[in-house]
Structure formats: C-alpha cells, structure tokens
Protein backbone atom coordinates (compact mmCIF):
# COMPACT_ATOMS: atom_id res chain seq x y z
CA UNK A 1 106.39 123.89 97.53
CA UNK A 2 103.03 124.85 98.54
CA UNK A 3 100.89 122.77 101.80
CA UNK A 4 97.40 122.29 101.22
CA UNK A 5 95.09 120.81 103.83
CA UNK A 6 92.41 118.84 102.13
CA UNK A 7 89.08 119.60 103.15
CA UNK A 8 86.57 117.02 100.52
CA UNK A 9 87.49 113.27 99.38
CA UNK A 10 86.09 113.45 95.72
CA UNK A 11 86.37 110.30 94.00
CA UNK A 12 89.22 107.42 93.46
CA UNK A 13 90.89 106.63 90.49
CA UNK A 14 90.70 103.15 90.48
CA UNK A 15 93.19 102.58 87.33
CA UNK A 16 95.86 103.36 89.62
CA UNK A 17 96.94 100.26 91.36
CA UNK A 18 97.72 102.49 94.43
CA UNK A 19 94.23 103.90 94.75
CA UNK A 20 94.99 107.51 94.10
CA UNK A 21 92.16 110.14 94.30
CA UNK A 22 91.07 112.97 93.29
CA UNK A 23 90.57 115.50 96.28
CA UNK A 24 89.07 119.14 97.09
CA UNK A 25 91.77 121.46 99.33
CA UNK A 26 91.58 124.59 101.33
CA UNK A 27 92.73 126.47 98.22
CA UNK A 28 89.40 125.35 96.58
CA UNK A 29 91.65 123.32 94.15
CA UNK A 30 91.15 119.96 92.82
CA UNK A 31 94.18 117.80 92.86
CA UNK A 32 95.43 114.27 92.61
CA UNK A 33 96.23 112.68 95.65
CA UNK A 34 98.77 110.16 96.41
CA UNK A 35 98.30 108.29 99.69
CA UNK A 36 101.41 107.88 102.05
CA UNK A 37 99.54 104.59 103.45
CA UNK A 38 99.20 102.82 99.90
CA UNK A 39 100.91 100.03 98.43
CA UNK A 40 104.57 100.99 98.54
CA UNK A 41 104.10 103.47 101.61
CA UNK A 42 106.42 106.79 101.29
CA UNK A 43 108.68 105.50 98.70
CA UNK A 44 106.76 106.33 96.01
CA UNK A 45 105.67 109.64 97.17
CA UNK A 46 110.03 110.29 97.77
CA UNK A 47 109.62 109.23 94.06
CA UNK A 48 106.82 111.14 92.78
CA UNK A 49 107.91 114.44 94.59
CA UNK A 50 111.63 113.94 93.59
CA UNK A 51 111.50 112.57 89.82
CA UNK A 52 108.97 115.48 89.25
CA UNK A 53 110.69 118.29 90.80
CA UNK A 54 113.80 117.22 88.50
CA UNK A 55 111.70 117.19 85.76
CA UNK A 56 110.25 120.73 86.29
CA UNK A 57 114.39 121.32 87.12
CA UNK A 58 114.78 120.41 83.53
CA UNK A 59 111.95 122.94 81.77
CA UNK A 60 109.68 119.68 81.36
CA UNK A 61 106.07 119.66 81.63
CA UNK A 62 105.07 118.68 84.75
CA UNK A 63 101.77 119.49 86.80
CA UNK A 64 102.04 121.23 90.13
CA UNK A 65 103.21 119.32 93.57
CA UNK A 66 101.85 120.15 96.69
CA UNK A 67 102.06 118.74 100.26
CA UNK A 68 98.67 117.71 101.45
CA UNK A 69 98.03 117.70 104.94
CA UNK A 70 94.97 114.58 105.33
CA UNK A 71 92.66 114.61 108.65
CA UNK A 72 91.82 110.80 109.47
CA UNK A 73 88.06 112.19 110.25
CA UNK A 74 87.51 112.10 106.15
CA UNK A 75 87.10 108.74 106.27
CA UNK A 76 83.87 108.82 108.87
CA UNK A 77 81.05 108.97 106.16
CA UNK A 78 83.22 107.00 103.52
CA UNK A 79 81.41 103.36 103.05
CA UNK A 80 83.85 102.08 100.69
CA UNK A 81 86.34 99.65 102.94
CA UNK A 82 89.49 99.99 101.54
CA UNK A 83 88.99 103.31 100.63
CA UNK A 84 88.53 103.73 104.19
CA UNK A 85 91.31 102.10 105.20
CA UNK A 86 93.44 104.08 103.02
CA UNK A 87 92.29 107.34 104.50
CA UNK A 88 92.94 106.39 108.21
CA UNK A 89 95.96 104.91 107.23
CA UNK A 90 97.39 108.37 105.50
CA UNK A 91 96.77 110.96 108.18
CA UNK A 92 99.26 113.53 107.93
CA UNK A 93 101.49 114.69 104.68
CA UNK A 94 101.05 113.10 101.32
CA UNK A 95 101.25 114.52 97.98
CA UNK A 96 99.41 116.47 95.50
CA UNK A 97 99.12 117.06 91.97
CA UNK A 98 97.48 119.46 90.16
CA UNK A 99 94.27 118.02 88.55
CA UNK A 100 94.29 118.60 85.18
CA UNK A 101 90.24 118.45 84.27
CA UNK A 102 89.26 117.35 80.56
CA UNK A 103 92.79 116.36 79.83
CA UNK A 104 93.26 113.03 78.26
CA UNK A 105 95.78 110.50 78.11
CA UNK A 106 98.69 110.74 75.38
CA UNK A 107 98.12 108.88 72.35
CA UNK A 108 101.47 107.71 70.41
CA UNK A 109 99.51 107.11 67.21
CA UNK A 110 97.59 110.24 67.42
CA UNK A 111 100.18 112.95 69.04
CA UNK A 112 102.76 113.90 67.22
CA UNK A 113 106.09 114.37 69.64
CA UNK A 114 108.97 116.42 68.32
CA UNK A 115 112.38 114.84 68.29
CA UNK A 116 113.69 117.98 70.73
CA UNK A 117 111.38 117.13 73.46
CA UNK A 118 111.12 113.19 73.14
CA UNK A 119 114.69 112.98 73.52
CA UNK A 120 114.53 115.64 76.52
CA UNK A 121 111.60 113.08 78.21
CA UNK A 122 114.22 110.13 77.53
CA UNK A 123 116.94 111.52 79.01
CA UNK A 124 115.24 111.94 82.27
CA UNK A 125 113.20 108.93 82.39
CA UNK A 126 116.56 106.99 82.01
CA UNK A 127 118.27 109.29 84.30
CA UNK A 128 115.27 108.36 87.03
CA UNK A 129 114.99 105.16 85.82
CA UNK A 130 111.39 105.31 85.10
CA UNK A 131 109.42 101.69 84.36
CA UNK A 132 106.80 103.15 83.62
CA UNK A 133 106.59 105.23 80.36
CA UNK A 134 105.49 102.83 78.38
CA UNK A 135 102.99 101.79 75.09
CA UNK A 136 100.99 100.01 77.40
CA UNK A 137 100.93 103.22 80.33
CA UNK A 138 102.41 105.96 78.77
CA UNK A 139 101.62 108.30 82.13
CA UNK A 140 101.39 111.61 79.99
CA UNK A 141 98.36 113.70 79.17
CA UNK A 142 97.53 115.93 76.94
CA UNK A 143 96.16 119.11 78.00
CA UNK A 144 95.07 122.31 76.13
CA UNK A 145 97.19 120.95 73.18
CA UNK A 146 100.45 120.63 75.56
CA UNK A 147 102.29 117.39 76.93
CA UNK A 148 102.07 116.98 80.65
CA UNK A 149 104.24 113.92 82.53
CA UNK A 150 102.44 112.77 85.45
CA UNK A 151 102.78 109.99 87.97
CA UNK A 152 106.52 109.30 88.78
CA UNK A 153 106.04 106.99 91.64
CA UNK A 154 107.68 104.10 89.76
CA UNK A 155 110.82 105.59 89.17
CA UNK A 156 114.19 105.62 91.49
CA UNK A 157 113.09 102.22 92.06
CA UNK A 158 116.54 101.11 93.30
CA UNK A 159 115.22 102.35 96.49
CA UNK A 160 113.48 99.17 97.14
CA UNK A 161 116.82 97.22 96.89
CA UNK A 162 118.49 95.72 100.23
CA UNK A 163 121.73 97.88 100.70
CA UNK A 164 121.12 100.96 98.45
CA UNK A 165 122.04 103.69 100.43
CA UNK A 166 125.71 102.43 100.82
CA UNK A 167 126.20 100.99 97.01
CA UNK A 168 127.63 103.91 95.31
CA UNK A 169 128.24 101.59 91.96
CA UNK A 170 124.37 101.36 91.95
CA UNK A 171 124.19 105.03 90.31
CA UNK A 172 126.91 103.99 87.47
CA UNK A 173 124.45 101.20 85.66
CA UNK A 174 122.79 102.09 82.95
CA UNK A 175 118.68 101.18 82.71
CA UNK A 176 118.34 98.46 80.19
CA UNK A 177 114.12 99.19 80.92
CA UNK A 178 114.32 102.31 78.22
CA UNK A 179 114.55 100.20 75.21
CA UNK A 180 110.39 99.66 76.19
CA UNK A 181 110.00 103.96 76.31
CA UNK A 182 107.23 104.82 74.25
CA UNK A 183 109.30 107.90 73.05
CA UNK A 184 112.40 106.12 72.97
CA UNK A 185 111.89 106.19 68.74
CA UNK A 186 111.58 109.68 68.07
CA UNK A 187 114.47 110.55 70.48
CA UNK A 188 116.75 111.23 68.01
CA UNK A 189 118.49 113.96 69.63
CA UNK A 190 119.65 112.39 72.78
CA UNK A 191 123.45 112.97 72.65
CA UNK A 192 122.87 115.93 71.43
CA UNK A 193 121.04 117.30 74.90
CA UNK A 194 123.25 115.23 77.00
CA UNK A 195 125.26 117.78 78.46
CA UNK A 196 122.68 120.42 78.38
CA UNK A 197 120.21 118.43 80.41
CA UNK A 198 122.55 117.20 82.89
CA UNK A 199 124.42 120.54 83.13
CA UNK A 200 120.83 121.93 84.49
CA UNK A 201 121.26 119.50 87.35
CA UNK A 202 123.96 120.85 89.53
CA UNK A 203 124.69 119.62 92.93
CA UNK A 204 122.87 122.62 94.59
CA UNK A 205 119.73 121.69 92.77
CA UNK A 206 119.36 118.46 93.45
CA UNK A 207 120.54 119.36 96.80
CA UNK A 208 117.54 121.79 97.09
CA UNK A 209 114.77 118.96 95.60
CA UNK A 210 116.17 116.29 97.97
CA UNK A 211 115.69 118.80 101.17
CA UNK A 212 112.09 119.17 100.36
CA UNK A 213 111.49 115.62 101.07
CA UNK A 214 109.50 115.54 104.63
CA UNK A 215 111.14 114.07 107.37
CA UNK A 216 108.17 111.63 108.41
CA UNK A 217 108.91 110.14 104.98
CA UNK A 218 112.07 109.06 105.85
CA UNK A 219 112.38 105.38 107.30
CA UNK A 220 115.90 105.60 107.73
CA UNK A 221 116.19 109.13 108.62
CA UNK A 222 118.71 111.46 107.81
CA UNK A 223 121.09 109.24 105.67
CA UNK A 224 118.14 108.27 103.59
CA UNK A 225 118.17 111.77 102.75
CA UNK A 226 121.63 111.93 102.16
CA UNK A 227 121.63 108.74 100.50
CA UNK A 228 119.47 110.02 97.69
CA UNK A 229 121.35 113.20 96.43
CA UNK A 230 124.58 111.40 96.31
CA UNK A 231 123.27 108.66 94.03
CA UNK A 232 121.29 111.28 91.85
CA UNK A 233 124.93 113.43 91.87
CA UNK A 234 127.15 110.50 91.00
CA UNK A 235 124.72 109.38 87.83
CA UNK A 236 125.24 112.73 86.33
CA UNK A 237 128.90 111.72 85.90
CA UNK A 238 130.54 111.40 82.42
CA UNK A 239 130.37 109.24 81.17
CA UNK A 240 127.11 108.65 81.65
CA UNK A 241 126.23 104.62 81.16
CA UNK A 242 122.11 105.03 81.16
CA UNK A 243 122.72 108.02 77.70
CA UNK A 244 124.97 105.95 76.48
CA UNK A 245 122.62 102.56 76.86
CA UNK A 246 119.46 105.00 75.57
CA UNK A 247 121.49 105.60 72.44
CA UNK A 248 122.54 102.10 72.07
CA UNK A 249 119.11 100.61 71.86
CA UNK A 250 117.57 102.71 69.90
C-alpha cells in the first residue's frame, strides 16, 4: 500500500457518523479520509483497511487504500470545533480512500445486480461480518456504470468484545445480521462460490493483509496482530456456519 501525506483539509462528510473527510494529498489526489481519533479510534480503520484489502483479495470492487500521514498544523485555520478537534486528535497515520468524484450511491430499485456478483458481495460481508450493507445504508456506489464497496469500518466488529483475541469459538458462529443484506435476495449463487471465494483466501494472504496493519494501531500490540489472522483463518474452515446461515435465511 501506498503513504500519502496530506497537504489540504477539503470538506467533511457529515453523513458519516465518524466525521470522515474528503482531503487533498501530496500526490495531488483527492481521497476519503478516515480519522484514527474518531469515534471508535483505530478499530475501525484495522477494519476498513482489513475487510477491504480482503475484498480486493477476492476480485471485488473496491476503491484504493492508502496510508495518510496527517500534520496536527491543518487544523490552525480550521474554525469548525470538532472538526478541529478531530484533526489534532489524528496526527500521524490514518487511512485513505480513493475519492470517487460524481459517483452516486447504489440504488436497489434502480441497479440491477447480477446473481454472480451479489452472491460474491454476500459471501464476504458474512465472512467479515459486515452490519452495515443494508436497505437503509447500502455503502456502495456506483461509478462509471460499475459497483464500488466502500466504507468497511463496521465490520469485524467482534473486535469490540471483552476477551476476543483468546476466544477461538468466536470465528465458528455464523452472522445472523445478513438476513438484513440488501443483496442478500439476488444471491442466489452462494454455495455455489463457496469454495471458490474462500479458496482465494489462503493463510499467506491473509497473513500478508493482516501485516499491513500499522503498529501504532495496535492497542494490544503484537498479539492483536496475531489475534486477527487466526480468527479470519479459522472462519474459512468447512464447514463454514456464516455460508451456511446466508443460505438458510434467504
């Protein structure tokens, strides 16, 4: 993954509820920024940077992630408090996604999905447990007539459960939460990409996405690290409970 240093706050994007913004870098890029010092601190970057790279792992759409290296001095002409606050609070590495200008937000009624790829989308979104790919915030765009997932800080939520780095039956449960996927309908194929989708995820590539997490992200150092690629190992294991529960309820 690419480091960018960003050199021009742009604007917020205040329908995140962790105050995400869009940002200039020293590339001359425009990307979305997530803020280490929001809401739910470095988890949901680990999140973001992790659930994406396994998506791009598994030939889904995804927009770029970059490290973004923030100086504290943006925040000197900013008059906005919070947004202040949020800048001082996130010197240092945080994460970037590629802006995507004119796109607009995926429309169930409108869009028309194919059965192939919805069922591709499910499959990882139960796999990551994502919450939030939903009717209400479906978190995909579309872009020059293609399907882009975005914003995967809301997924490996079991993260923010006492005792998860040691509870290896954690990674066995299945994820009840799909039955509200807005794809979850036209995912007709899902058994039959099961074993293609989680044979793409072999222990040296989820090795490789875990390593690129940054160190100062790491609360619990080291094992934290650890802790993540052998729950995201151990779910790939037939059977697999969150395929099976996908299936089930739809």
């Amino acid at each position: 993954m690419r480091t960018v240093r960003v050199t021009r706050y742009v604007t917020p994007l205040r329908e995140g509820g962790s105050l995400p913004a869009i940002v200039e870098a020293d590339d001359e890029g425009l990307y979305v920024l997530k803020f280490r010092g929001a809401g739910q601190g470095p988890k949901a970057l680990i999140a973001e940077l992790v659930s994406g790279e396994i998506a791009r792992a598994l030939g889904l759409p995804v927009p770029e992630l970059v490290f973004a290296e923030l100086d504290p001095d943006l925040a000197r002409t900013e008059p906005d408090p919070e947004i202040f606050a949020l800048i001082r609070d996130s010197a240092g590495l945080n994460l970037g996604l590629d802006y995507l200008p004119s796109s607009v937000m995926f429309d169930p009624v409108v869009e028309q999905v194919s059965s192939d790829l919805a069922s591709r989308i499910v499959w990882f979104d139960a796999y990551v447990t994502n919450v939030d790919r939903t009717v209400r915030n479906t978190n995909m765009l579309m872009w020059h007539k293609r399907l882009w997932l975005i914003d995967h800080g809301a997924t490996l939520y079991f993260h923010h459960a006492e005792g998860w780095m040691t509870d290896r039956a954690r990674s066995r449960t299945p994820f009840p939460l799909i039955k509200e996927n807005v794809l979850l309908r036209r995912a007709g194929l899902l058994a039959a990409v099961d074993m293609e989708m989680a044979a793409r995820l072999t222990p040296a590539v989820i090795d490789a996405i875990v390593a690129r997490i940054p160190e100062s992200w790491l609360e619990q150092g080291p094992a934290q690290r650890a802790a993540y690629g052998r729950y995201l190992v151990d779910r790939l294991a037939a059977p697999r409970a969150f395929v099976e529960e996908a299936v089930r309820v739809r």
